[in-house]
PDB file of N, CA and C in Angstrom:
ATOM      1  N   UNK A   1     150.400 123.907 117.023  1.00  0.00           N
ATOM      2  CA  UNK A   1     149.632 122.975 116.257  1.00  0.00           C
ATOM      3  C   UNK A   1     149.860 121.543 116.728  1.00  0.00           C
ATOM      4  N   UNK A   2     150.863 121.238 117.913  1.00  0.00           N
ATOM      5  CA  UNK A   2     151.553 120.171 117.722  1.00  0.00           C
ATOM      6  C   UNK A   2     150.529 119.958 118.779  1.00  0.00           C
ATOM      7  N   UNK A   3     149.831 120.685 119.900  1.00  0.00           N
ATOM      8  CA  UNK A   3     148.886 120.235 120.689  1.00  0.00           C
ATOM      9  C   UNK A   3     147.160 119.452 120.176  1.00  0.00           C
ATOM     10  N   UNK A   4     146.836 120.047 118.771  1.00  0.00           N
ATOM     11  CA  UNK A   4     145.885 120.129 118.034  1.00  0.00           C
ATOM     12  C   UNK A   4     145.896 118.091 117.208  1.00  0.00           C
ATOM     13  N   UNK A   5     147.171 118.008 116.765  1.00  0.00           N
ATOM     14  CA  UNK A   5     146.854 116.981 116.036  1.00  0.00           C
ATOM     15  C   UNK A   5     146.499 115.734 116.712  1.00  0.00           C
ATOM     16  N   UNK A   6     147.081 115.558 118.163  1.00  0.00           N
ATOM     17  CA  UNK A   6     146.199 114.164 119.116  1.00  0.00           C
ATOM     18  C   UNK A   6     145.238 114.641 118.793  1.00  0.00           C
ATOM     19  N   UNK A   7     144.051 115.341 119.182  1.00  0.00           N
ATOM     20  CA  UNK A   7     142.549 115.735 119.204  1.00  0.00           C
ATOM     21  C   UNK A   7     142.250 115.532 117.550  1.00  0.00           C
ATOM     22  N   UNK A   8     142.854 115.728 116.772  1.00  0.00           N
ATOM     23  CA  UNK A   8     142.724 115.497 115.660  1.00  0.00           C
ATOM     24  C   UNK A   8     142.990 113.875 115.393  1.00  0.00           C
ATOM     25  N   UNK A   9     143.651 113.367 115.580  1.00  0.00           N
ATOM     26  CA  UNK A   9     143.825 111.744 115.474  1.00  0.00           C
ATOM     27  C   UNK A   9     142.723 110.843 116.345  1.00  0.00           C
ATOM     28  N   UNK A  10     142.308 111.803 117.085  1.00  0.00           N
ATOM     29  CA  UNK A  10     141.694 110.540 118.080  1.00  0.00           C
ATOM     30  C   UNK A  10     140.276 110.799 117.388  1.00  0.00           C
ATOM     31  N   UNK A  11     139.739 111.910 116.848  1.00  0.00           N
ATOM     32  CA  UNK A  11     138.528 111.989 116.088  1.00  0.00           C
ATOM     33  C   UNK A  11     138.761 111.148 114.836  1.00  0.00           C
ATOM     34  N   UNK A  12     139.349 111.252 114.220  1.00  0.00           N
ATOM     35  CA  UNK A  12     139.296 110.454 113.217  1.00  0.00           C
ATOM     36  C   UNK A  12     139.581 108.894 113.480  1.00  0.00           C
ATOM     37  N   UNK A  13     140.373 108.657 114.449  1.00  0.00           N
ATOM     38  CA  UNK A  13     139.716 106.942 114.720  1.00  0.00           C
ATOM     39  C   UNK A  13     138.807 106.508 115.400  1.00  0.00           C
ATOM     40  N   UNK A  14     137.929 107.824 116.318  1.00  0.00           N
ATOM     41  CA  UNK A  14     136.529 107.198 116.436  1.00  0.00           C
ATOM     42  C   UNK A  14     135.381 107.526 115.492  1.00  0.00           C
ATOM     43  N   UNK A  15     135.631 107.999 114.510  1.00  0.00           N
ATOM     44  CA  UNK A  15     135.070 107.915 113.037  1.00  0.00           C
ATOM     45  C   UNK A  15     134.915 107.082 112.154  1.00  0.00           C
ATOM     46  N   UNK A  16     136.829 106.700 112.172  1.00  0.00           N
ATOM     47  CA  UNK A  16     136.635 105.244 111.405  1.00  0.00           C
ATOM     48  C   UNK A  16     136.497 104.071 112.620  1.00  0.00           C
ATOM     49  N   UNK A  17     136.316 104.320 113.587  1.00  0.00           N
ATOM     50  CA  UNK A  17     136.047 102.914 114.437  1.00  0.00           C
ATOM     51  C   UNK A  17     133.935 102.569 114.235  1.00  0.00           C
ATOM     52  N   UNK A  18     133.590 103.903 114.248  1.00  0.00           N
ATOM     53  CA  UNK A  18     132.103 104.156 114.072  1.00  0.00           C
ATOM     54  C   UNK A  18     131.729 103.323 112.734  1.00  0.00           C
ATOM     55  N   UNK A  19     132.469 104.049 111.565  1.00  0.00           N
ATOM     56  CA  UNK A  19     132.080 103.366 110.092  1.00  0.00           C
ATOM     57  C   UNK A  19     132.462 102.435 110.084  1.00  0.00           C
ATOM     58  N   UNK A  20     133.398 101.661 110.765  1.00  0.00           N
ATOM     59  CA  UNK A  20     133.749  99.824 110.800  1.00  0.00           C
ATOM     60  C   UNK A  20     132.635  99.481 111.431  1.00  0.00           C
ATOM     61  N   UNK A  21     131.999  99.412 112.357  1.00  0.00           N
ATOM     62  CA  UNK A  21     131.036  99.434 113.149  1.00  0.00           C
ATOM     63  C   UNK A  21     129.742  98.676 112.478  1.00  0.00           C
ATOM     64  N   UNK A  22     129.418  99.874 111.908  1.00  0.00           N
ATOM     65  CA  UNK A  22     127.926 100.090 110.867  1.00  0.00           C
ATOM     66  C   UNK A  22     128.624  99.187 109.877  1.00  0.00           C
ATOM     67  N   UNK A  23     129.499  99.153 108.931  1.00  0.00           N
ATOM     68  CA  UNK A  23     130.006  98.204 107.889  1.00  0.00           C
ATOM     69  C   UNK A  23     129.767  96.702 108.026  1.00  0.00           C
ATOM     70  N   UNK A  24     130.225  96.224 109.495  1.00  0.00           N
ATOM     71  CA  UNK A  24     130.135  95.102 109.560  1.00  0.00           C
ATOM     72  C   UNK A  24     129.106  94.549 110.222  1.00  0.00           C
ATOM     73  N   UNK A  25     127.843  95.557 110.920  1.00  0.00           N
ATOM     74  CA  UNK A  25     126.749  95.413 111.206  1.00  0.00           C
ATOM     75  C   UNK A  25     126.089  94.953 109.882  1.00  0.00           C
ATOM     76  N   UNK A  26     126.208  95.984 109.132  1.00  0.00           N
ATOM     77  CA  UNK A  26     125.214  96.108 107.873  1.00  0.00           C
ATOM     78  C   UNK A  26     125.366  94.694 107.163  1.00  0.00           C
ATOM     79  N   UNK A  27     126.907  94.090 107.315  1.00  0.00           N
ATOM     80  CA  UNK A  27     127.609  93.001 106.192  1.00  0.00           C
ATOM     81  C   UNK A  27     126.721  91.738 107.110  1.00  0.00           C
ATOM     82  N   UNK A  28     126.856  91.947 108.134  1.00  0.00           N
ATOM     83  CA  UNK A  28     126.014  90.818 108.940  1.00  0.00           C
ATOM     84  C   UNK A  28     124.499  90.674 109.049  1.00  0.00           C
ATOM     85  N   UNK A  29     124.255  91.781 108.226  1.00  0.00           N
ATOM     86  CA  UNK A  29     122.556  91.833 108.511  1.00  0.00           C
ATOM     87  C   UNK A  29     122.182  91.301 107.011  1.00  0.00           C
ATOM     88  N   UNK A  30     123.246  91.087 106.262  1.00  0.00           N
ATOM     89  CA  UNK A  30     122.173  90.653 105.073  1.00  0.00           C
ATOM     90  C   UNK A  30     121.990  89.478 104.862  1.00  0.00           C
ATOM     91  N   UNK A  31     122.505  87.879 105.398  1.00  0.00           N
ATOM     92  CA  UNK A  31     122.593  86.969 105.199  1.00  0.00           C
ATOM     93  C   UNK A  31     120.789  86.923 106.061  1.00  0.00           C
ATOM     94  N   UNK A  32     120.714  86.905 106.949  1.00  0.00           N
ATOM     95  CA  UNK A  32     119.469  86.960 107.600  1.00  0.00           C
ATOM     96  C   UNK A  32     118.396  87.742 107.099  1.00  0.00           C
ATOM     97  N   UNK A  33     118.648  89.237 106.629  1.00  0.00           N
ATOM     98  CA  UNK A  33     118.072  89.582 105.591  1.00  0.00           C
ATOM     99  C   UNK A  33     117.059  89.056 104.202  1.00  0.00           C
ATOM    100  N   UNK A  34     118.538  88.380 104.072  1.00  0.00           N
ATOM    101  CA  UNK A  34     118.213  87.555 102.476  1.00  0.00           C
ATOM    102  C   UNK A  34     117.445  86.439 103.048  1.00  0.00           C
ATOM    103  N   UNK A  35     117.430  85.494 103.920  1.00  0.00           N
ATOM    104  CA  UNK A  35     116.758  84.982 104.147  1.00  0.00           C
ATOM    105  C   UNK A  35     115.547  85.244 103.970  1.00  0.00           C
ATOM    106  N   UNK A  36     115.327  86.062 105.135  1.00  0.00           N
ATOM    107  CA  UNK A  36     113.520  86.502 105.507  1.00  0.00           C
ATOM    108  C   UNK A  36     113.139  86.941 103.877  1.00  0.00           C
ATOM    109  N   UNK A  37     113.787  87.780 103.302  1.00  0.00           N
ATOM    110  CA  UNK A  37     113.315  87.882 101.894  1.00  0.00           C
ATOM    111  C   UNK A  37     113.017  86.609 101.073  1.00  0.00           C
ATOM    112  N   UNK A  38     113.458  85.443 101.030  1.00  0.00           N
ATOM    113  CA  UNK A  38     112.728  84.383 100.152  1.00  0.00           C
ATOM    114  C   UNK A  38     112.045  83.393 101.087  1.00  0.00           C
ATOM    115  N   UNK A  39     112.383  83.638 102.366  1.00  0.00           N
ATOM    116  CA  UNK A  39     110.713  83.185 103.099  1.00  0.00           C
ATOM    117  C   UNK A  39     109.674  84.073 102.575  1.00  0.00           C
ATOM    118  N   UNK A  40     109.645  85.421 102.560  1.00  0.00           N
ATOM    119  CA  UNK A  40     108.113  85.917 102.584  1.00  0.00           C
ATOM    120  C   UNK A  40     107.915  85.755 100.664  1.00  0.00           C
ATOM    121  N   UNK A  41     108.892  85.966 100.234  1.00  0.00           N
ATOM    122  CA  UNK A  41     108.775  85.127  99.004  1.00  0.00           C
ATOM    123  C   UNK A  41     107.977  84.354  98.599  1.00  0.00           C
ATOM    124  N   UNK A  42     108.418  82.906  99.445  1.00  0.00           N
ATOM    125  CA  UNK A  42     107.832  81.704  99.114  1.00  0.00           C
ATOM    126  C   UNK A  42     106.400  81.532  99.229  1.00  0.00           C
ATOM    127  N   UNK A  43     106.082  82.465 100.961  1.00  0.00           N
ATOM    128  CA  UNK A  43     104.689  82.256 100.766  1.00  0.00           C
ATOM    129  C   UNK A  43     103.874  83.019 100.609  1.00  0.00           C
ATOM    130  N   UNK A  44     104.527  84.324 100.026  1.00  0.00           N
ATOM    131  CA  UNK A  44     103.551  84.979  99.110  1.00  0.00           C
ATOM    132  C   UNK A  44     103.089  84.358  97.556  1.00  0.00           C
ATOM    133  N   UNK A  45     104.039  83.604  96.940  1.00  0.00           N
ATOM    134  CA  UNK A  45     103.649  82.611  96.120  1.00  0.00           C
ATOM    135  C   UNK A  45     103.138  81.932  96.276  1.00  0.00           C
ATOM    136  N   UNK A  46     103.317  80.969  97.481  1.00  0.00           N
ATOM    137  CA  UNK A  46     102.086  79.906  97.759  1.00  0.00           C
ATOM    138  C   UNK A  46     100.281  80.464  97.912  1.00  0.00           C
ATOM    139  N   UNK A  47     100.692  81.802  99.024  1.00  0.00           N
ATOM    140  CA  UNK A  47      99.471  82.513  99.336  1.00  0.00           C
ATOM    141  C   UNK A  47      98.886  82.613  97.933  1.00  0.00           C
ATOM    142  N   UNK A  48      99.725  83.236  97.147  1.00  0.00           N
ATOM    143  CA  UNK A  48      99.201  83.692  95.373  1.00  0.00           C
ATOM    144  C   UNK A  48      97.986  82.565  94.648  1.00  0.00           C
ATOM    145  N   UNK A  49      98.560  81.648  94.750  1.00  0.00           N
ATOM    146  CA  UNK A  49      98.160  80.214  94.369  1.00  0.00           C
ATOM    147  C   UNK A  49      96.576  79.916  95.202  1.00  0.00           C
ATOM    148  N   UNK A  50      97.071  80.082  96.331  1.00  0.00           N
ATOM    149  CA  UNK A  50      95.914  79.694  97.090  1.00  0.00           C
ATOM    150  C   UNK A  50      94.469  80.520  96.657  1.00  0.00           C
ATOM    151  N   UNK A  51      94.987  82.352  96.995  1.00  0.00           N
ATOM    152  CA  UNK A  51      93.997  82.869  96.434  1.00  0.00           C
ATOM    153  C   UNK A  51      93.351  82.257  94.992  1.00  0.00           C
ATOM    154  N   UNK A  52      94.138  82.673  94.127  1.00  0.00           N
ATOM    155  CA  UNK A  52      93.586  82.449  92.578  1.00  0.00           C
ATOM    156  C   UNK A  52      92.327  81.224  93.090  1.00  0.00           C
ATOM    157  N   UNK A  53      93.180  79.793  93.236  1.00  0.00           N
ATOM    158  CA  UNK A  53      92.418  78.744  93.339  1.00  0.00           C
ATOM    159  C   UNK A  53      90.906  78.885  94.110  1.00  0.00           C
ATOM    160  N   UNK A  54      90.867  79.695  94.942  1.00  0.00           N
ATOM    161  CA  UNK A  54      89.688  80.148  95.753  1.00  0.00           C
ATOM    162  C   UNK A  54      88.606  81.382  94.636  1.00  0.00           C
ATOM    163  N   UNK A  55      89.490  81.654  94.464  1.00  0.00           N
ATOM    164  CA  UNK A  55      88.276  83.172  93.391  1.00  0.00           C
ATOM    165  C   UNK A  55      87.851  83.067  92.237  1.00  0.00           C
ATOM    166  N   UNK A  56      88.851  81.310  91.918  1.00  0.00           N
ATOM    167  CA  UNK A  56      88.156  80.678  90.261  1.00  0.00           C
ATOM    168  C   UNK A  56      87.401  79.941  90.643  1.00  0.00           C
ATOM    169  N   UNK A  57      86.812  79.680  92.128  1.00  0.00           N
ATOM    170  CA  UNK A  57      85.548  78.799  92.386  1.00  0.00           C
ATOM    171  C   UNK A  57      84.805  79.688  91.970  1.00  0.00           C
ATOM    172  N   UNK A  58      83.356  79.247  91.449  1.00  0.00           N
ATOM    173  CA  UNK A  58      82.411  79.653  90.873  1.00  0.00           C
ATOM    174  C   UNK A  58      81.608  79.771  92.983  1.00  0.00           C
ATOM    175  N   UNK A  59      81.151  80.575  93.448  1.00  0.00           N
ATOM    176  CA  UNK A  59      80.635  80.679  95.070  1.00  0.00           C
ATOM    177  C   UNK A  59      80.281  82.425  94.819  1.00  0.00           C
ATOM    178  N   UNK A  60      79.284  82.689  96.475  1.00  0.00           N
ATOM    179  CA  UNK A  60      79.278  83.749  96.702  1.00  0.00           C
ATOM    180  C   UNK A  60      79.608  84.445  97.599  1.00  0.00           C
ATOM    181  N   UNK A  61      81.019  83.423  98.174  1.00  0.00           N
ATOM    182  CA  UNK A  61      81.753  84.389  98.947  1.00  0.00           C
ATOM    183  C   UNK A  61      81.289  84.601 100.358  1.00  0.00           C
ATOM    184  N   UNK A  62      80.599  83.434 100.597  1.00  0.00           N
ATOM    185  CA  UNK A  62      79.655  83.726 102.202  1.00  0.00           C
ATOM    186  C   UNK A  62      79.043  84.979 102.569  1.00  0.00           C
ATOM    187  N   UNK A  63      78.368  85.459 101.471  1.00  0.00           N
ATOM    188  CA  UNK A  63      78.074  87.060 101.659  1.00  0.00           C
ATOM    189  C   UNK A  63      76.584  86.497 103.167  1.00  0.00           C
ATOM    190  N   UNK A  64      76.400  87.176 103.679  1.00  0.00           N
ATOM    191  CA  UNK A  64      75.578  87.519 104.589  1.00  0.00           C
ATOM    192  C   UNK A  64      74.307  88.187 104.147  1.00  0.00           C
ATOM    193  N   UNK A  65      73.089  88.200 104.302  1.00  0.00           N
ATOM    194  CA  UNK A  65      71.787  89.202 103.906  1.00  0.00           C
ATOM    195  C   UNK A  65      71.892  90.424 104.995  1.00  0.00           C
ATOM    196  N   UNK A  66      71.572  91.446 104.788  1.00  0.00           N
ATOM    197  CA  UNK A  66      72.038  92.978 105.656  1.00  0.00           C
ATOM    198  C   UNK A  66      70.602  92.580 106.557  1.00  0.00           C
ATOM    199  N   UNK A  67      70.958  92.663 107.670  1.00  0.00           N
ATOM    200  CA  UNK A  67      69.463  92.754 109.135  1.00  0.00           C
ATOM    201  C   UNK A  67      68.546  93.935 108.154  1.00  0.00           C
ATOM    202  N   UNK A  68      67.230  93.688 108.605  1.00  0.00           N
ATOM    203  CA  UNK A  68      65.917  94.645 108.487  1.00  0.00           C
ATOM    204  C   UNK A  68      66.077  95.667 109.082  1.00  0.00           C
ATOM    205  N   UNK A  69      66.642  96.589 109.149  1.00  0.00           N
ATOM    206  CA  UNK A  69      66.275  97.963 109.755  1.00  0.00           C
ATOM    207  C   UNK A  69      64.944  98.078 109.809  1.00  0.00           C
ATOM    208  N   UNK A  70      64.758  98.607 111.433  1.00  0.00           N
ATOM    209  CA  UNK A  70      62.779  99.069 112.085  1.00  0.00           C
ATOM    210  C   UNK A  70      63.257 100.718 111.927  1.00  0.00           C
ATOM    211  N   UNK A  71      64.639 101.180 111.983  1.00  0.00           N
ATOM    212  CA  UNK A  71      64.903 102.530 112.220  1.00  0.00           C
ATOM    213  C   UNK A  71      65.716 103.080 110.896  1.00  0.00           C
ATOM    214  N   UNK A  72      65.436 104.436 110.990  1.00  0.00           N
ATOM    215  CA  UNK A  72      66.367 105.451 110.487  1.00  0.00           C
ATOM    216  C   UNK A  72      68.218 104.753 110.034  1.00  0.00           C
ATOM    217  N   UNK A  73      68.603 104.379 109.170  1.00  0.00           N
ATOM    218  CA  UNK A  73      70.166 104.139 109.095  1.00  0.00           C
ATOM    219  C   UNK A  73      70.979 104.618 110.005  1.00  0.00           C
ATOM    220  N   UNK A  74      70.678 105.866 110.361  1.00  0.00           N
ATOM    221  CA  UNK A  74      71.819 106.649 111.109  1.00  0.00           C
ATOM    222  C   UNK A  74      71.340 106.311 112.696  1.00  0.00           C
ATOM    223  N   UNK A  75      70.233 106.092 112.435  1.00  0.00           N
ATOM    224  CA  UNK A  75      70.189 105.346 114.184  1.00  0.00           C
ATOM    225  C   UNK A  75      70.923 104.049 114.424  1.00  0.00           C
ATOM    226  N   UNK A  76      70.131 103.360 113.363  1.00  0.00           N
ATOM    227  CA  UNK A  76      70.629 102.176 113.182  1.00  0.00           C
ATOM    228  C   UNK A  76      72.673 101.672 113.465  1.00  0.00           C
ATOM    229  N   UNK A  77      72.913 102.833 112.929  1.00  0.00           N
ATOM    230  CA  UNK A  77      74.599 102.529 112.691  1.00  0.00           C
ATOM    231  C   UNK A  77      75.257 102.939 113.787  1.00  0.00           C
ATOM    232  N   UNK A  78      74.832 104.288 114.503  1.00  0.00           N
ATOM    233  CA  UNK A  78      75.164 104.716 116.197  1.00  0.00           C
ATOM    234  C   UNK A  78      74.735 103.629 117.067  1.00  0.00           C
ATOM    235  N   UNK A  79      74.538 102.932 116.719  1.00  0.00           N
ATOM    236  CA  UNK A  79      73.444 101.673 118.163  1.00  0.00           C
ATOM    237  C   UNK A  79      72.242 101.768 118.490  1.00  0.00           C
ATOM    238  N   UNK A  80      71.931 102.263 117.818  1.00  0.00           N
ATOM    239  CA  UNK A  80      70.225 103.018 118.432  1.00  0.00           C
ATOM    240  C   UNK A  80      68.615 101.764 118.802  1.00  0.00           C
ATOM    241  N   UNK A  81      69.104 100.961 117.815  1.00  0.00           N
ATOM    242  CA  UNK A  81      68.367  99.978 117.277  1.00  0.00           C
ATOM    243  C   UNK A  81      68.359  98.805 118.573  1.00  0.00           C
ATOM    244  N   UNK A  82      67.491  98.684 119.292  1.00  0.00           N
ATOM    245  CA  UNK A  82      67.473  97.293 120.575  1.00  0.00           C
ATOM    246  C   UNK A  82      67.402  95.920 119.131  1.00  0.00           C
ATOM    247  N   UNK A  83      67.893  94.737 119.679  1.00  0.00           N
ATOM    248  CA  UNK A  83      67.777  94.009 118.839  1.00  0.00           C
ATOM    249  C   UNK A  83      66.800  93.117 119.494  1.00  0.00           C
ATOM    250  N   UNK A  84      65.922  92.328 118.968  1.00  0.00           N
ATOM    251  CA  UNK A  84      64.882  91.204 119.833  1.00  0.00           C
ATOM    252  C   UNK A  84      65.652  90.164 120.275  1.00  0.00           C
ATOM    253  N   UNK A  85      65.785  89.753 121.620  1.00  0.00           N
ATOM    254  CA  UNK A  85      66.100  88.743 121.969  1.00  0.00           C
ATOM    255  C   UNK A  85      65.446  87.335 121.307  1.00  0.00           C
ATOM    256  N   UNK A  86      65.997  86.370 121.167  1.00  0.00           N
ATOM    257  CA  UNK A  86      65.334  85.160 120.849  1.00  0.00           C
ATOM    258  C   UNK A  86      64.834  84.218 122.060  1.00  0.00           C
ATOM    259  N   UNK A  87      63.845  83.808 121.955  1.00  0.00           N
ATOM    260  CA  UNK A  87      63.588  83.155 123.291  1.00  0.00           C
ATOM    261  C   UNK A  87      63.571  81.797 122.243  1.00  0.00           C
ATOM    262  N   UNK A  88      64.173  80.580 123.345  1.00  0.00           N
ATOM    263  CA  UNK A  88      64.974  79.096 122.726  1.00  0.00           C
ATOM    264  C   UNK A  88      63.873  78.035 123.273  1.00  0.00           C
TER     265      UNK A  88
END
């Protein structure tokens, strides 16, 4: 047994050398962490603000009028449809 316990010691301190490892990775990742968390914070609040202020305008949103279809929809939506050039 007396051959067994090196092989046995040396696993278990690259076990606990592994979990020190990750421990103080992890302990170092949260200050930067925490950061980025009350940056996206902040301007998801600001963003918040911004929206509202935009969707309590009384507007219609720059909607667009849909082109005249000459064809079938389903042509229309595959490409089917030539469009008229404009002459300037």
């Amino acid at each position: 047994m007396n051959v067994l316990r090196p092989v046995a010691h040396l696993s278990a301190a690259g076990l606990r050398a592994v979990v020190h490892a990750l421990t103080a990775g992890f302990d170092a990742l949260t200050g930067p962490v925490g950061r980025l968390s009350d940056r996206l914070e902040a301007h998801l609040r600001e963003r918040t603000t911004l929206l509202r202020a935009y969707y309590a305008r009384p507007s219609h949103r720059l909607s667009a009028p849909l082109p005249v279809l000459d064809a079938p929809v389903d042509l229309a939506l595959r490409g089917g449809l030539e469009t008229p050039r404009r002459v300037a």
